[in-house]
C-alpha atoms as a PDB file:
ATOM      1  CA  UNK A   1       0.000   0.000   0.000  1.00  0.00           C
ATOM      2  CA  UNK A   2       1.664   3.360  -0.944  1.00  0.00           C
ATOM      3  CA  UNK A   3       2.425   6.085   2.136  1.00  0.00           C
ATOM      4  CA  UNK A   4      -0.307   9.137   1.510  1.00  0.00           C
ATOM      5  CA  UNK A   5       1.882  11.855   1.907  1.00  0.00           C
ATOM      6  CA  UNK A   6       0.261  15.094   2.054  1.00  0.00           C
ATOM      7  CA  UNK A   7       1.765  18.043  -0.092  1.00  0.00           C
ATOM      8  CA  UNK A   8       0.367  20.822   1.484  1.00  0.00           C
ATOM      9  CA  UNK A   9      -0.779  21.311   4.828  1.00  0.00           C
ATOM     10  CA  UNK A  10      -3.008  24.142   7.243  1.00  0.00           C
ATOM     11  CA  UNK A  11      -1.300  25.411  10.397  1.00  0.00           C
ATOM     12  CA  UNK A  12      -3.204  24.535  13.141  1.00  0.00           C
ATOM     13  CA  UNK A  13      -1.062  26.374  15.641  1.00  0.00           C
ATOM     14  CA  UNK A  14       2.673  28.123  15.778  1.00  0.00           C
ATOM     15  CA  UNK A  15       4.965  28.094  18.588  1.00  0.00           C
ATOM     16  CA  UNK A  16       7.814  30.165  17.520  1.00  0.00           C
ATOM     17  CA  UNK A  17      10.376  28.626  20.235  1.00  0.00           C
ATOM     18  CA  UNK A  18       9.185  25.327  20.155  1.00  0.00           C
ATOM     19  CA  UNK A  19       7.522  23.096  23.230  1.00  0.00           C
ATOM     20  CA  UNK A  20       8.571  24.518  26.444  1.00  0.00           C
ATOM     21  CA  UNK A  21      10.921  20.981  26.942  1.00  0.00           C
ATOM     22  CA  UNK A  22      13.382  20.377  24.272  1.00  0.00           C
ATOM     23  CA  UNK A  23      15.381  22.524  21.592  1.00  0.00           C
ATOM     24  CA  UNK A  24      14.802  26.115  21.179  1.00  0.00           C
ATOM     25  CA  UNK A  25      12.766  25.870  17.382  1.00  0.00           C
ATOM     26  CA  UNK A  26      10.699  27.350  15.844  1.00  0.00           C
ATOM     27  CA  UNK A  27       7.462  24.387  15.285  1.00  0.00           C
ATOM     28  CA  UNK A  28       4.418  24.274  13.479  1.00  0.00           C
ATOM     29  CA  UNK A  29       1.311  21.916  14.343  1.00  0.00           C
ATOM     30  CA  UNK A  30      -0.164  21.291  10.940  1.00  0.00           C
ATOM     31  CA  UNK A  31      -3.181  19.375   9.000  1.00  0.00           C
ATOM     32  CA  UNK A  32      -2.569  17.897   5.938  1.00  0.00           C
ATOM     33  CA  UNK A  33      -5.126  19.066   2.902  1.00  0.00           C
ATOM     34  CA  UNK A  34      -5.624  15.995   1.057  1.00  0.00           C
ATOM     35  CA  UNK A  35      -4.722  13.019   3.340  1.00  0.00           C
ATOM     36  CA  UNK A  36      -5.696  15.143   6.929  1.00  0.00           C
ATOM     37  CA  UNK A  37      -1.804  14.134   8.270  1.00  0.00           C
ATOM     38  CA  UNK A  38      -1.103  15.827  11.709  1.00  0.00           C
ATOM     39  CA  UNK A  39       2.454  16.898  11.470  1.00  0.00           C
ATOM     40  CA  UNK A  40       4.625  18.754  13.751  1.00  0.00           C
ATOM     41  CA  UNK A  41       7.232  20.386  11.748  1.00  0.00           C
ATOM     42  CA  UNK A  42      10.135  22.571  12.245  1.00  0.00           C
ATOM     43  CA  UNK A  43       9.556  26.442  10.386  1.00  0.00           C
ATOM     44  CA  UNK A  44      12.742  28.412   8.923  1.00  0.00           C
ATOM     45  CA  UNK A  45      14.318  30.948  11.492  1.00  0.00           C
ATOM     46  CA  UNK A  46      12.700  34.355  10.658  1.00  0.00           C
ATOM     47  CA  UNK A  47       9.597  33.203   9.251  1.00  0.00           C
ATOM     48  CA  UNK A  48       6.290  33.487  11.069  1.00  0.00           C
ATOM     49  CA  UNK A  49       3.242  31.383  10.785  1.00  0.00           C
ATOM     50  CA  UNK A  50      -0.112  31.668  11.626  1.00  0.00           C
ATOM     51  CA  UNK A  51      -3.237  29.451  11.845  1.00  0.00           C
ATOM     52  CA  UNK A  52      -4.907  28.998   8.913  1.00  0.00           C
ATOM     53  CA  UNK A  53      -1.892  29.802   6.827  1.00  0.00           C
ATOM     54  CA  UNK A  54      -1.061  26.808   3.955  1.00  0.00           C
ATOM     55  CA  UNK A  55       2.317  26.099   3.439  1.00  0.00           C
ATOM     56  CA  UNK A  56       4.338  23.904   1.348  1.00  0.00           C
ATOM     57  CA  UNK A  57       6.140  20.179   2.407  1.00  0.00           C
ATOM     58  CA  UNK A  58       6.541  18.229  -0.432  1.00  0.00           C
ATOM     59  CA  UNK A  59       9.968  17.132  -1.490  1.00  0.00           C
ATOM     60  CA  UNK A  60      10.528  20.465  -4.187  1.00  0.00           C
ATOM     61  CA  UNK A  61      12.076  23.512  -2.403  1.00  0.00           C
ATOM     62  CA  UNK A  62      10.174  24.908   0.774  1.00  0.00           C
ATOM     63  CA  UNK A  63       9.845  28.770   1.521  1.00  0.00           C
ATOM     64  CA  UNK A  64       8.445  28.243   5.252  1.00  0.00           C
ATOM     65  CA  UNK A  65       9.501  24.883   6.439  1.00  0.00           C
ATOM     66  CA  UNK A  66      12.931  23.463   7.481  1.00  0.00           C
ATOM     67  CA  UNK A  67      11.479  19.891   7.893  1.00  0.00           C
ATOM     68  CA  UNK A  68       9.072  17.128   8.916  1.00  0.00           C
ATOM     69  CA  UNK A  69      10.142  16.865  12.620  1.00  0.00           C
ATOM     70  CA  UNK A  70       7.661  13.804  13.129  1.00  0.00           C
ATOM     71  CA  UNK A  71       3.969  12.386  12.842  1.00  0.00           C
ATOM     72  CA  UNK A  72       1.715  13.181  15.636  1.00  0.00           C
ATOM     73  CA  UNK A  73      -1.436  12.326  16.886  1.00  0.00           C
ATOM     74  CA  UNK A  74      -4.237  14.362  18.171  1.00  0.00           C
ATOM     75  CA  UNK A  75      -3.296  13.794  21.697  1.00  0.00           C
ATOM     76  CA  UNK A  76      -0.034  15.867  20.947  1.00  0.00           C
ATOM     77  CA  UNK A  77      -1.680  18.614  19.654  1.00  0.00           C
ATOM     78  CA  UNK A  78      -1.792  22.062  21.618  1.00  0.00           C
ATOM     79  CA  UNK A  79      -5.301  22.863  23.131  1.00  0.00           C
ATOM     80  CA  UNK A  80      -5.253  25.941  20.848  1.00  0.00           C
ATOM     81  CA  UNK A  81      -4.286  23.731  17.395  1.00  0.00           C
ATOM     82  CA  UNK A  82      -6.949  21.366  19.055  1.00  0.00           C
ATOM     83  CA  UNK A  83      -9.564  23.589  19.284  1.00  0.00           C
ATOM     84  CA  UNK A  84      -8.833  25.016  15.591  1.00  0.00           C
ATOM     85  CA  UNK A  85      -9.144  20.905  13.932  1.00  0.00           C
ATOM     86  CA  UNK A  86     -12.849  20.972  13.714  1.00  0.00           C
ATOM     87  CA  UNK A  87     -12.696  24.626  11.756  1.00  0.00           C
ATOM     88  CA  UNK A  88     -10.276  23.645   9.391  1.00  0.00           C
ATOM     89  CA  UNK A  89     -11.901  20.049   8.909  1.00  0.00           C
ATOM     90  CA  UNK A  90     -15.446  21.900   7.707  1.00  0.00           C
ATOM     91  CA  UNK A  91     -13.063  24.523   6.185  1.00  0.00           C
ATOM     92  CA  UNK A  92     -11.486  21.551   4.079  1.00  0.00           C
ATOM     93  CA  UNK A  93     -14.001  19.770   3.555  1.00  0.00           C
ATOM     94  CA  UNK A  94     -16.342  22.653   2.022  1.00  0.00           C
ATOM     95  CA  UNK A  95     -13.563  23.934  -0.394  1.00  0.00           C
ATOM     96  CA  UNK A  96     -13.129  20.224  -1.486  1.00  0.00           C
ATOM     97  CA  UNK A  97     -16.732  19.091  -1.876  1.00  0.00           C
ATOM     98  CA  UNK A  98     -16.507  17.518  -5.070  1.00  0.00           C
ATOM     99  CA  UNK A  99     -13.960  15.187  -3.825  1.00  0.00           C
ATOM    100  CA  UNK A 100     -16.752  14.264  -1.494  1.00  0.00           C
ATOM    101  CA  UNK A 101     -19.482  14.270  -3.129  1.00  0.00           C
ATOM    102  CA  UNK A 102     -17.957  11.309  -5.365  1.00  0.00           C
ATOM    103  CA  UNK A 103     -17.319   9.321  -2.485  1.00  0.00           C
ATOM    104  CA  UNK A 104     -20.923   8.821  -2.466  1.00  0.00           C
ATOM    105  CA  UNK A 105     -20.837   8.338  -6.274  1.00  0.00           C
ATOM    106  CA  UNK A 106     -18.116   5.496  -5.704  1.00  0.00           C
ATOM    107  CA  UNK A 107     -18.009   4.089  -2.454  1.00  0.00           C
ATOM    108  CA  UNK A 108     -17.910   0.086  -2.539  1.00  0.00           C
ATOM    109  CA  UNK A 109     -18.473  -2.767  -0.434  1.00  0.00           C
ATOM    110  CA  UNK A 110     -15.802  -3.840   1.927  1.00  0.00           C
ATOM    111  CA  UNK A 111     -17.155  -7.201   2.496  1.00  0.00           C
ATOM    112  CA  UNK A 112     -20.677  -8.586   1.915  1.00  0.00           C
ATOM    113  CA  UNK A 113     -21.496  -7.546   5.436  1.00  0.00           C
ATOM    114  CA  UNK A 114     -20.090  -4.157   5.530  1.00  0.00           C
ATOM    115  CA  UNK A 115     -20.230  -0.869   3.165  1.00  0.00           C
ATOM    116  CA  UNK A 116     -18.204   2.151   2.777  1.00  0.00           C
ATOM    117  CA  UNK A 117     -21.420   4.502   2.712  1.00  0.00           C
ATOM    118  CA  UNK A 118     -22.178   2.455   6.084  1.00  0.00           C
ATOM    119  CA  UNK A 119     -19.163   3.711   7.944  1.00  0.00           C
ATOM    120  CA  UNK A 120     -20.388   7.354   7.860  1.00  0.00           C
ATOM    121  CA  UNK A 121     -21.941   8.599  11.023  1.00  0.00           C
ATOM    122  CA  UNK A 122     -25.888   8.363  10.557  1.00  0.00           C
ATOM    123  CA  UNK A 123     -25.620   6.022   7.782  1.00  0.00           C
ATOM    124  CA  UNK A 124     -27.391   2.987   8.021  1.00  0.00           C
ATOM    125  CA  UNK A 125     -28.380  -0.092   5.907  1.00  0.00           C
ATOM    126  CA  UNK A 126     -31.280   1.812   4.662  1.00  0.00           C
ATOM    127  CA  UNK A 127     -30.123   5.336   3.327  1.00  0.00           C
ATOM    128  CA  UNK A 128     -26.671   2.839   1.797  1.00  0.00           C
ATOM    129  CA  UNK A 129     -29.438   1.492  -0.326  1.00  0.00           C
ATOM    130  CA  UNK A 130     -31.398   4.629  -0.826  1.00  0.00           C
ATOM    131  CA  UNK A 131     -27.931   5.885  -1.843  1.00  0.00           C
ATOM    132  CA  UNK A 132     -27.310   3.589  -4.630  1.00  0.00           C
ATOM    133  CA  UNK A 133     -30.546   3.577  -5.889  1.00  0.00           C
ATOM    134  CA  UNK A 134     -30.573   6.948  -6.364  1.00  0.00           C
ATOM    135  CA  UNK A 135     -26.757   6.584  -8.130  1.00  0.00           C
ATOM    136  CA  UNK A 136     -27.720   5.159 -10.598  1.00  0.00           C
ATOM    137  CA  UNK A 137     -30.550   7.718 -11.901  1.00  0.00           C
ATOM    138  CA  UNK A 138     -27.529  10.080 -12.216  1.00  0.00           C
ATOM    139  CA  UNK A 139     -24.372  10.977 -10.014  1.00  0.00           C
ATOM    140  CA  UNK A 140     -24.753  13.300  -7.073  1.00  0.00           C
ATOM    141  CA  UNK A 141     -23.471  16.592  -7.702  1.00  0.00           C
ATOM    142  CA  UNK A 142     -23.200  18.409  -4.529  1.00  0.00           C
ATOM    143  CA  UNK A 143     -24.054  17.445  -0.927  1.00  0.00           C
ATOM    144  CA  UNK A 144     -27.445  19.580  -1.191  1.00  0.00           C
ATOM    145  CA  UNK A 145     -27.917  17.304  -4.284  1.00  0.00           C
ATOM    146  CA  UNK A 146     -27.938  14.141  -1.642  1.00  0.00           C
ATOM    147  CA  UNK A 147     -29.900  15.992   0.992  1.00  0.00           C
ATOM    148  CA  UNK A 148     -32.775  16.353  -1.781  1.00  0.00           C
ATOM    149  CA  UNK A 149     -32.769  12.921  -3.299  1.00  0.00           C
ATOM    150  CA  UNK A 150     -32.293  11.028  -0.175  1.00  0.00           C
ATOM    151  CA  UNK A 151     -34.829  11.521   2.194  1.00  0.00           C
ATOM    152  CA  UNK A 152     -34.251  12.006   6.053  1.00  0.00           C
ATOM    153  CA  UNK A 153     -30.576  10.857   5.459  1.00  0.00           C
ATOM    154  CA  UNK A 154     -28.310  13.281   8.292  1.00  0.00           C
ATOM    155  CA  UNK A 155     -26.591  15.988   6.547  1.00  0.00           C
ATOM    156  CA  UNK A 156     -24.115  14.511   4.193  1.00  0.00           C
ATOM    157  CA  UNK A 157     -21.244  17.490   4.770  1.00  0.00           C
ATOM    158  CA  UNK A 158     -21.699  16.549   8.361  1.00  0.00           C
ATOM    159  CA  UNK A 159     -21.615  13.208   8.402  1.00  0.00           C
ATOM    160  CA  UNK A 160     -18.064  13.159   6.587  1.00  0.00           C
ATOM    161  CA  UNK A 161     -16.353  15.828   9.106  1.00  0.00           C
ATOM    162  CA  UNK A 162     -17.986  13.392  11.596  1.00  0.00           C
ATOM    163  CA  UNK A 163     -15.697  10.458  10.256  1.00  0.00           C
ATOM    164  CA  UNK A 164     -12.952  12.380   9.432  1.00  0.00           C
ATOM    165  CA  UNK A 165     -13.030  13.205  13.367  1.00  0.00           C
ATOM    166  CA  UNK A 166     -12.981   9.778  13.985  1.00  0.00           C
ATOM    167  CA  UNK A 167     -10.302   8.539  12.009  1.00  0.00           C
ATOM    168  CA  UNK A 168      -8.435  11.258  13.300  1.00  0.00           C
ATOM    169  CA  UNK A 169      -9.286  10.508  16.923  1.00  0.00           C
ATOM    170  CA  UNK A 170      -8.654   6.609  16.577  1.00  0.00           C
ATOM    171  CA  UNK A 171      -5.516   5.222  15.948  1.00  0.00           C
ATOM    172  CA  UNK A 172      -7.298   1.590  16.190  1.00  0.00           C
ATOM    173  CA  UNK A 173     -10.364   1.976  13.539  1.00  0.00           C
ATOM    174  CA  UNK A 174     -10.323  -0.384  11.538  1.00  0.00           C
ATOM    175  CA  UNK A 175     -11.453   1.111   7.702  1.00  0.00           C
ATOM    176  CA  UNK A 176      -9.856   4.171   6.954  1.00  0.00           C
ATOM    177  CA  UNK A 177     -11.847   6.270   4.388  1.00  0.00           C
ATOM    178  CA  UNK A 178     -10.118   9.883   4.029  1.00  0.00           C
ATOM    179  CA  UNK A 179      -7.390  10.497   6.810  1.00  0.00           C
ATOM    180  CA  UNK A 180      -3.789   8.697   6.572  1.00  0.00           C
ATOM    181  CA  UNK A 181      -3.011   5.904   8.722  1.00  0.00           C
ATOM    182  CA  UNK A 182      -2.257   6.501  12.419  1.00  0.00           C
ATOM    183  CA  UNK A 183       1.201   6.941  14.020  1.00  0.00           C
ATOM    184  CA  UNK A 184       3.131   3.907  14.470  1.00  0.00           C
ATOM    185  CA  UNK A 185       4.820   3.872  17.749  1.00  0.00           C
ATOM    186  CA  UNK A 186       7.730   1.119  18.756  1.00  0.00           C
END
């Protein structure tokens, strides 16, 4: 299975000399745009970050960031970056919709028990099946596209921020649908 590695990420918080134990750096707690990676990462001296801002990682050249320092989980994240996740999530998510609006064009079985669609907060055996029915008239387009042709189904935006929490939040769920694996620890 191929790493996700996210590209670009969202500062979640900046702490321009670092945790109050260990070296004197300059560290960013970020959120990945594509694959939702939480990432601490070391900035350049004499650049300043703020929350919100999207900055570069990939392996081209960097303006704002020195390196990767490591992978971290939720648990390591400042109460401020904390309490900025569930913005940016929505944030992402929104400027993104198309991306998930065809998950609910696409989204297979992962065993003849268990569905994709079914993993999604609210969704049950009954709107999966609503959900597909109503695929094959014609692709959704948006997310107010579902909320019209499925009836009493939870608010689709919703229900994927919901999961995206979760997977973010577990490092022991078991299907992954839109964040990167969890943090291996040995």
């Amino acid at each position: 299975m191929p790493i996700l590695k996210d590209e670009n990420v969202i500062v979640l918080d900046f702490l321009p000399r670092g945790h109050a134990t260990g070296r004197q750096e300059p560290i960013a707690q970020v959120i990945g745009v594509k694959y939702f990676s939480l990432l601490e990462v070391v900035v350049k001296r004499d650049v300043t970050l703020k929350p919100g801002d999207v900055v570069y990682i990939g392996n081209a050249k960097r303006d704002h960031i020195d390196h990767i320092k490591r992978r971290i989980t939720i648990k390591d994240l400042t109460s401020f970056a904390r309490s900025e996740l569930p913005f940016i999530i929505e944030k992402l998510v929104k400027e993104n919709e198309e991306r998930f609006v065809n998950f609910f064009n696409t989204a297979r079985p992962i065993s003849t028990r268990l569905h994709q669609l079914e993993l999604l907060p609210g969704v049950g055996k009954t709107h999966m099946w609503d959900i597909i029915e109503e695929r094959k008239r014609g692709p959704f387009k948006s997310f107010e596209d579902i909320k019209k042709r499925i009836k009493l189904m939870p608010d689709p935006q919703k229900s994927i921020i919901k999961r995206i929490m979760e997977e973010l939040e577990s490092d022991s769920i078991r299907y992954r649908l839109f964040v990167a694996g969890p943090v291996r620890r040995f």
